[in-house]
Protein backbone atom coordinates (compact mmCIF):
# COMPACT_ATOMS: atom_id res chain seq x y z
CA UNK A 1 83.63 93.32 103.19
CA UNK A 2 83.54 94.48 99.28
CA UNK A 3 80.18 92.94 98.43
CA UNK A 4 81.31 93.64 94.35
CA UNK A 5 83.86 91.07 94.97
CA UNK A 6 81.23 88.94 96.87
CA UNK A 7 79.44 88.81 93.95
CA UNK A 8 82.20 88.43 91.20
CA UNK A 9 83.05 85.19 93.85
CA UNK A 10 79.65 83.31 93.88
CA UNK A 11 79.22 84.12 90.31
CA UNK A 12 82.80 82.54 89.55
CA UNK A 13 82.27 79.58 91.45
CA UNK A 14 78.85 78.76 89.38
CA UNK A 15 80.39 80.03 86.30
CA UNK A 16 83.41 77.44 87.13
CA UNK A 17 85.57 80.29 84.85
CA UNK A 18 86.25 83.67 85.61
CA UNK A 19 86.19 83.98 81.95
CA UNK A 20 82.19 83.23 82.31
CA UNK A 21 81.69 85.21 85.57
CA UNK A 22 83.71 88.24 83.82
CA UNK A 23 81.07 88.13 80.72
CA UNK A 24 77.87 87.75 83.24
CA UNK A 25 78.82 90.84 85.17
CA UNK A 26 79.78 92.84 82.20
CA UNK A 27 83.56 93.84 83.78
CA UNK A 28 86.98 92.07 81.86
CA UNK A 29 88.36 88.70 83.03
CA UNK A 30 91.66 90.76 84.99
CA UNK A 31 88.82 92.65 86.94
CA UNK A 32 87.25 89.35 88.32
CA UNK A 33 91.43 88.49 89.21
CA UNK A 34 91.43 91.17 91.11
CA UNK A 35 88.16 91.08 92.88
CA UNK A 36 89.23 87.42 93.97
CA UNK A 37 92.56 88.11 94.76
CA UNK A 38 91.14 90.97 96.96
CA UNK A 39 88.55 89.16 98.83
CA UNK A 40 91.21 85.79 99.23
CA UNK A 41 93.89 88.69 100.85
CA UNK A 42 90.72 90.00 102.94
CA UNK A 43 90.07 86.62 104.39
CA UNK A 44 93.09 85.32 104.43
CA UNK A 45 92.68 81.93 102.76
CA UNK A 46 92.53 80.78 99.12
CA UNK A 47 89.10 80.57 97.33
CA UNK A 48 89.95 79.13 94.54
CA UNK A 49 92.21 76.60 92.90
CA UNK A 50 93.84 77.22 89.14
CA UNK A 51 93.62 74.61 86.78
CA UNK A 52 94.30 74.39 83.08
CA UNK A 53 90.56 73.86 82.50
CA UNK A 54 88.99 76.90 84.58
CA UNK A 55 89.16 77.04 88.48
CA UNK A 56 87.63 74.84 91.25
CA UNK A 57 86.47 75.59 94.77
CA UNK A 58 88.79 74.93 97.52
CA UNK A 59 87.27 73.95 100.91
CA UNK A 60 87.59 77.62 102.29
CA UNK A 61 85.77 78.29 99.05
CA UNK A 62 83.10 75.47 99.37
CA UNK A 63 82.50 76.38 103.08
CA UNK A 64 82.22 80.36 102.38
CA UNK A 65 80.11 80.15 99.07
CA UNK A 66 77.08 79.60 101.41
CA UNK A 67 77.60 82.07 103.55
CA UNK A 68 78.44 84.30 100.16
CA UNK A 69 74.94 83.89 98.64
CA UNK A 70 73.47 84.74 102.28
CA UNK A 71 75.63 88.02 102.02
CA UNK A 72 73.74 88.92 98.88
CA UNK A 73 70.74 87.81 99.74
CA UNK A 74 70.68 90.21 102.86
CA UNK A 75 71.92 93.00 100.51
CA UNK A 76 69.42 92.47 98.74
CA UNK A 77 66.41 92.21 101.00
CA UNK A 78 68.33 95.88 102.73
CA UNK A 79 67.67 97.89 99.06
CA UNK A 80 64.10 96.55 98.91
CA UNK A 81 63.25 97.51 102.30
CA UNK A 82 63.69 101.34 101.28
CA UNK A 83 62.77 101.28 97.78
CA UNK A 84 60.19 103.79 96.87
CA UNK A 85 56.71 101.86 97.49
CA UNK A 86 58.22 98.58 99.39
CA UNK A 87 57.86 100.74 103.20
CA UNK A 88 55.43 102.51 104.86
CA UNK A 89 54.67 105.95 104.07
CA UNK A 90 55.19 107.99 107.20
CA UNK A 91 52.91 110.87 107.77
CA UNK A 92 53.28 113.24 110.55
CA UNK A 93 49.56 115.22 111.87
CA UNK A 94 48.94 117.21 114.59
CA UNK A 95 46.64 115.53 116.28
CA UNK A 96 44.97 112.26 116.40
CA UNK A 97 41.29 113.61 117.03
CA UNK A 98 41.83 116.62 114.51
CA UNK A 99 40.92 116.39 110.77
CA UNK A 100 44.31 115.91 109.38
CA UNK A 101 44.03 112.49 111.31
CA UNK A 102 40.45 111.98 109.28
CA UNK A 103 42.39 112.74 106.00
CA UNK A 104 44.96 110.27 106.31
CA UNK A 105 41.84 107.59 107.56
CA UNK A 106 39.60 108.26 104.49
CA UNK A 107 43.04 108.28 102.27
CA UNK A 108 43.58 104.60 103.97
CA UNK A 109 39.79 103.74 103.30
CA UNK A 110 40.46 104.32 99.38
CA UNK A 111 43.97 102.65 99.36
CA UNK A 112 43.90 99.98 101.73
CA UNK A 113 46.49 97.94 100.12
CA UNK A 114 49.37 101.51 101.28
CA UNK A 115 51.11 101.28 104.31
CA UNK A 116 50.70 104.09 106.62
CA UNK A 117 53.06 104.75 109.56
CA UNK A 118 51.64 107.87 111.43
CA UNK A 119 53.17 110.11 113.81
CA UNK A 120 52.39 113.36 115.70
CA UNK A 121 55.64 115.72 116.17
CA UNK A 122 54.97 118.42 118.52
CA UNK A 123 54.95 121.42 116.39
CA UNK A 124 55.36 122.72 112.90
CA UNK A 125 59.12 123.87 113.16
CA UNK A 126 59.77 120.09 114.12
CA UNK A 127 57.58 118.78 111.65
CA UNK A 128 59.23 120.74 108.43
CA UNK A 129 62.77 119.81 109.86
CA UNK A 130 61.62 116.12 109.60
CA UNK A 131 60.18 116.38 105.77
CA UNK A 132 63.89 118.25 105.13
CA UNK A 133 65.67 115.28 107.04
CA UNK A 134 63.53 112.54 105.53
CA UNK A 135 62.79 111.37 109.00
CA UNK A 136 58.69 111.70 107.70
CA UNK A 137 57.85 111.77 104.65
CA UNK A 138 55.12 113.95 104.80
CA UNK A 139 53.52 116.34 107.41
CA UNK A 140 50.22 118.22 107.48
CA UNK A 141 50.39 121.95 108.78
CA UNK A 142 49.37 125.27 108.58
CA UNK A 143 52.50 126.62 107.21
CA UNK A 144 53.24 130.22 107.99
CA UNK A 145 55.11 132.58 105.23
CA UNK A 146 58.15 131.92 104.95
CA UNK A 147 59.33 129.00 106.75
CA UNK A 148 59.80 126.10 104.07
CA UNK A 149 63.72 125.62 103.46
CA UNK A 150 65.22 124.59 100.18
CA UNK A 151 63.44 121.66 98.89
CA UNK A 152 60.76 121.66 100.71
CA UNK A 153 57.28 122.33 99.39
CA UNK A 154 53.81 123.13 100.90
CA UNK A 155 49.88 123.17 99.07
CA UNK A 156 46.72 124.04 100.54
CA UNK A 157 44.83 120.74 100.72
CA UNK A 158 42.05 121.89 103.28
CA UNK A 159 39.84 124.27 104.84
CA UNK A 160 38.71 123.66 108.18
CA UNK A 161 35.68 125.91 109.50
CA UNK A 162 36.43 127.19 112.98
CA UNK A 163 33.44 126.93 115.28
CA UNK A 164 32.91 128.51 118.70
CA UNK A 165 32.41 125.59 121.97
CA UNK A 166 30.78 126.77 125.08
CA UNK A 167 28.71 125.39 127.77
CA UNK A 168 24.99 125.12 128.43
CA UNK A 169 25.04 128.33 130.32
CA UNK A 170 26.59 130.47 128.31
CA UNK A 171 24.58 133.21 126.84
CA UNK A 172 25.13 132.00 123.15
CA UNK A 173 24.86 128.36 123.94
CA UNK A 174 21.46 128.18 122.39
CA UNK A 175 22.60 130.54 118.97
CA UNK A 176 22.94 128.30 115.80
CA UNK A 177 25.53 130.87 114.24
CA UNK A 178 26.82 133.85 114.85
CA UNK A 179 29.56 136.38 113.21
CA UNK A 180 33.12 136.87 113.89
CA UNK A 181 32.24 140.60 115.19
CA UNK A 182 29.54 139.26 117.22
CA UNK A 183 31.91 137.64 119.49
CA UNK A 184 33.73 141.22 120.41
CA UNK A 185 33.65 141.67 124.05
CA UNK A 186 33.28 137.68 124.41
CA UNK A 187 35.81 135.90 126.97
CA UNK A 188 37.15 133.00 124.53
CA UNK A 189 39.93 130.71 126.71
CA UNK A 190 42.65 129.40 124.78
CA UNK A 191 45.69 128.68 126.74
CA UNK A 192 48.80 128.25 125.49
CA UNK A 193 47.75 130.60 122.29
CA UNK A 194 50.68 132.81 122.73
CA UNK A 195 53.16 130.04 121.84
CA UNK A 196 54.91 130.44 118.88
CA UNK A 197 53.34 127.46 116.68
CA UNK A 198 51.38 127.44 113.72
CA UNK A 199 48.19 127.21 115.17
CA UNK A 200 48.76 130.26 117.88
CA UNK A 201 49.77 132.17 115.08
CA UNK A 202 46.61 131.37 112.90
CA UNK A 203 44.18 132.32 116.34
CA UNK A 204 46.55 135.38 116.70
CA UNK A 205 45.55 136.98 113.48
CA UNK A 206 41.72 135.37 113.59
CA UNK A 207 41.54 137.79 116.82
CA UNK A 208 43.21 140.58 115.36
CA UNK A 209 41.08 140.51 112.51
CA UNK A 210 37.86 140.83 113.73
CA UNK A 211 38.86 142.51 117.39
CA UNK A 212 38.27 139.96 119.37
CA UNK A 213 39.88 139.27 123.16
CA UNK A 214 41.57 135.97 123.27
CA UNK A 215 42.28 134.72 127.30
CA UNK A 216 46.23 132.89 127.33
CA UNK A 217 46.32 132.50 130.80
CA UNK A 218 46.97 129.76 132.73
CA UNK A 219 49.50 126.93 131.84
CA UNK A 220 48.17 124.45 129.00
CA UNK A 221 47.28 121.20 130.14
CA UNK A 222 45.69 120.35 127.18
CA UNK A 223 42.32 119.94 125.47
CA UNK A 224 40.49 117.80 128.32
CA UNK A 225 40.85 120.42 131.33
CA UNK A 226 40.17 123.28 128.79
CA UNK A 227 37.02 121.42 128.41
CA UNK A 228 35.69 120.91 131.69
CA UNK A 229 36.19 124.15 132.77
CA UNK A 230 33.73 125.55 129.43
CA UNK A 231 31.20 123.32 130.48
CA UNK A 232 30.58 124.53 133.70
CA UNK A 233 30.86 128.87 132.86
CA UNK A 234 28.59 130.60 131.55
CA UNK A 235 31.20 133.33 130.47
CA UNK A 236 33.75 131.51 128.85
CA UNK A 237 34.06 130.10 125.34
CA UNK A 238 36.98 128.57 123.40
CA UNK A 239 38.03 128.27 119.35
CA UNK A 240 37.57 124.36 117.73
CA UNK A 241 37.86 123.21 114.68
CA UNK A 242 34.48 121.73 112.46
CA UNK A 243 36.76 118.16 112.08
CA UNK A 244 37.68 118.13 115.53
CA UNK A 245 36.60 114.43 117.22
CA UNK A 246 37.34 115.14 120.70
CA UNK A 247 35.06 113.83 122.98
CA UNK A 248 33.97 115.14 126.18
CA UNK A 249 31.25 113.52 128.83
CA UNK A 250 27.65 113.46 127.69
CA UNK A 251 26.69 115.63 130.92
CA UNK A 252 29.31 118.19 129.46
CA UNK A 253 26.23 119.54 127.30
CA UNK A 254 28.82 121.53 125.18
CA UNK A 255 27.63 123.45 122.01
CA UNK A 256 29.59 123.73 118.75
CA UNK A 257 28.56 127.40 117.28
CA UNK A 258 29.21 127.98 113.64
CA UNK A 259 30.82 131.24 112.60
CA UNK A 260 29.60 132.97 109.80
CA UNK A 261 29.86 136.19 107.35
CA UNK A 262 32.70 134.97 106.99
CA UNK A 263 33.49 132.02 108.03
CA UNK A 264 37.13 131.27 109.78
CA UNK A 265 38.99 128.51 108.17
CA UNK A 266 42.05 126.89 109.96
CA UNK A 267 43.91 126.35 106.41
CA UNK A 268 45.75 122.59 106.43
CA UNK A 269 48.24 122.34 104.12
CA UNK A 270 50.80 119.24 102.93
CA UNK A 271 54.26 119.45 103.35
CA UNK A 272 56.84 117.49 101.73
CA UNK A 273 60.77 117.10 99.84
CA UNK A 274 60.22 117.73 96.10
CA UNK A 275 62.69 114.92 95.66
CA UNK A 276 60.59 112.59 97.85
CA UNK A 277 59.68 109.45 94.67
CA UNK A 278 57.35 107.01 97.35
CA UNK A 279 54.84 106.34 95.28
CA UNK A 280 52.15 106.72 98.09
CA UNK A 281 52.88 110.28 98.36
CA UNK A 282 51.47 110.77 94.83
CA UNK A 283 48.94 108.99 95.77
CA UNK A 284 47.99 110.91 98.73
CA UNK A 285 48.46 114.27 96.74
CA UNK A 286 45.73 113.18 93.90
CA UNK A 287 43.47 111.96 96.90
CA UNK A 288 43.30 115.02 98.79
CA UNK A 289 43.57 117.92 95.62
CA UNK A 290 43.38 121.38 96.75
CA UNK A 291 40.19 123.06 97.92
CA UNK A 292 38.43 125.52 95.83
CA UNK A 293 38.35 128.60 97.05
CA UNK A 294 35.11 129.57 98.44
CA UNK A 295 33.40 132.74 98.88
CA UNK A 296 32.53 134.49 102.27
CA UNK A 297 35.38 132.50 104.22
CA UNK A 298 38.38 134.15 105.56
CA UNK A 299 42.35 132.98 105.73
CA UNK A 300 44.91 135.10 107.04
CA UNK A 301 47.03 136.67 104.32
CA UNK A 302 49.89 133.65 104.97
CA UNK A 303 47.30 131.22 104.17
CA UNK A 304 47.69 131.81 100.29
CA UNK A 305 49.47 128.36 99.32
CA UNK A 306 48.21 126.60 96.06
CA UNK A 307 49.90 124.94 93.47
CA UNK A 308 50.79 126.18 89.97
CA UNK A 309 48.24 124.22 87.40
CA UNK A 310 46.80 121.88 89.87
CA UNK A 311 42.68 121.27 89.88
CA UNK A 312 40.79 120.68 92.62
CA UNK A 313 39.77 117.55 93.18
């Protein structure tokens, strides 16, 4: 059903001439004919009765007008639901327990009043296909060079320290930091590392870069099993990130180990359609800035996105 000729009929019938209803909706008097005449052939009844005076409401016309206004009503209540600002802003992170999750909370914490609709797609190549789609509005990745399609943008927004987790036994359990090149010759378990996602790719260089042995084997289960079995070795270690809030058993006894000289940082970065208007995305993008860089860290070389002209927060 033309909802134009919806509207040109309920504003007739409280105009009581098309005259009237053609001057409210800025179109000529033959264009409201029309519209009638169209709607009347549509449903198959007459809407309206001619008189010298104007036109009256027939009882087809009585009994649809209030079915008419509901019609625009719900048309009405459809645009606002997508409007930039009236729905949630959907944000995609990679994790629930790692520190884009923490982000998005402390975001929340300053704008209480934004509606938040958060989602975890399974990998990066997913999550940029959803920002091109619109199906998210946002995601929060380490984005890799050259994988952003038309339209789609990418800043730096944080810089996560990587730390070293091992168990009580293990022979740098009880070290407060160590160095990157300290760790050569170190067993660190990671499995699933040699998948192709965003992450794998970031460990894959971090290893390369300072000749370190990273351990793939074994299928990935996920964080909890990788867990248990570094608690009880005393030769194995794994990668985590500083904003990481898993949580493991208190008889676990597991040690975070900062790396230093340099420092390792996991670099987070937004993603999102240039032509994206919610107003919560601006919002979000002022909240978080960029981070400034900061000597005696190191990036891998794809790691270099930051805005034209933007300040740090």
């Amino acid at each position: 059903m033309d909802l134009d000729a919806v509207r040109t009929f309920v504003a007739a019938a409280e105009a009581g001439r098309f005259q009237d209803a053609a001057a409210e909706l800025s179109v000529t008097q033959q264009a409201v004919s029309k519209r009638i005449a169209a709607l009347e052939n549509d449903l198959g009844v007459r809407l309206f009765a001619r008189t010298p005076r104007g036109s009256s409401l027939t009882p087809d016309g009585r009994a649809f007008l209030t079915h008419a206004r509901d019609l625009l009503r719900a048309e009405e209540r459809a645009a606002a639901s997508v409007r930039p600002g009236r729905r949630a802003l959907c944000v995609d992170v990679i994790g629930r327990r790692l520190a884009p999750a923490d982000l998005v909370r402390d975001f929340h914490r300053a704008h209480p009043d934004t509606e938040l609709d958060v989602v975890t797609l399974p990998d990066g190549d997913a999550a940029v296909d959803a920002v091109r789609s619109g199906a998210v509005d946002v995601s929060f990745r380490a984005v890799t060079a050259g994988r952003l399609p038309d339209g789609v943008r990418a800043e730096r927004v944080h810089d996560e320290p990587v730390q070293l987790l091992t168990g009580p036994a293990h022979e740098l359990a009880d070290t407060g930091a160590v160095t990157p090149t300290a760790l050569r010759g170190h067993r660190i378990w990671m499995p699933g590392v040699g998948l192709r996602t965003e992450w794998g790719t970031f460990y894959r260089d971090l290893t390369a870069a300072f000749g370190l042995t990273v351990d793939a084997t074994g299928p990935d289960f996920g964080t909890r099993p990788v867990l248990d079995v570094v608690a009880g070795s005393s030769t194995l270690a794994t990668f985590i990130g500083e904003g990481s809030g898993l949580l493991w058993p208190a008889d676990y006894d597991l040690r975070r180990i900062a790396l230093r000289d340099p420092v390792p940082v996991y670099p987070h970065s937004l993603v999102w359609r240039d032509d994206n208007p919610h107003p919560a995305l601006a919002a979000l993008r002022a909240h978080l800035g960029t981070p400034a860089p900061a000597a005696g860290t190191w990036t891998p070389e794809w790691a270099g996105l930051r805005p034209a002209g933007r300040r740090s927060r």
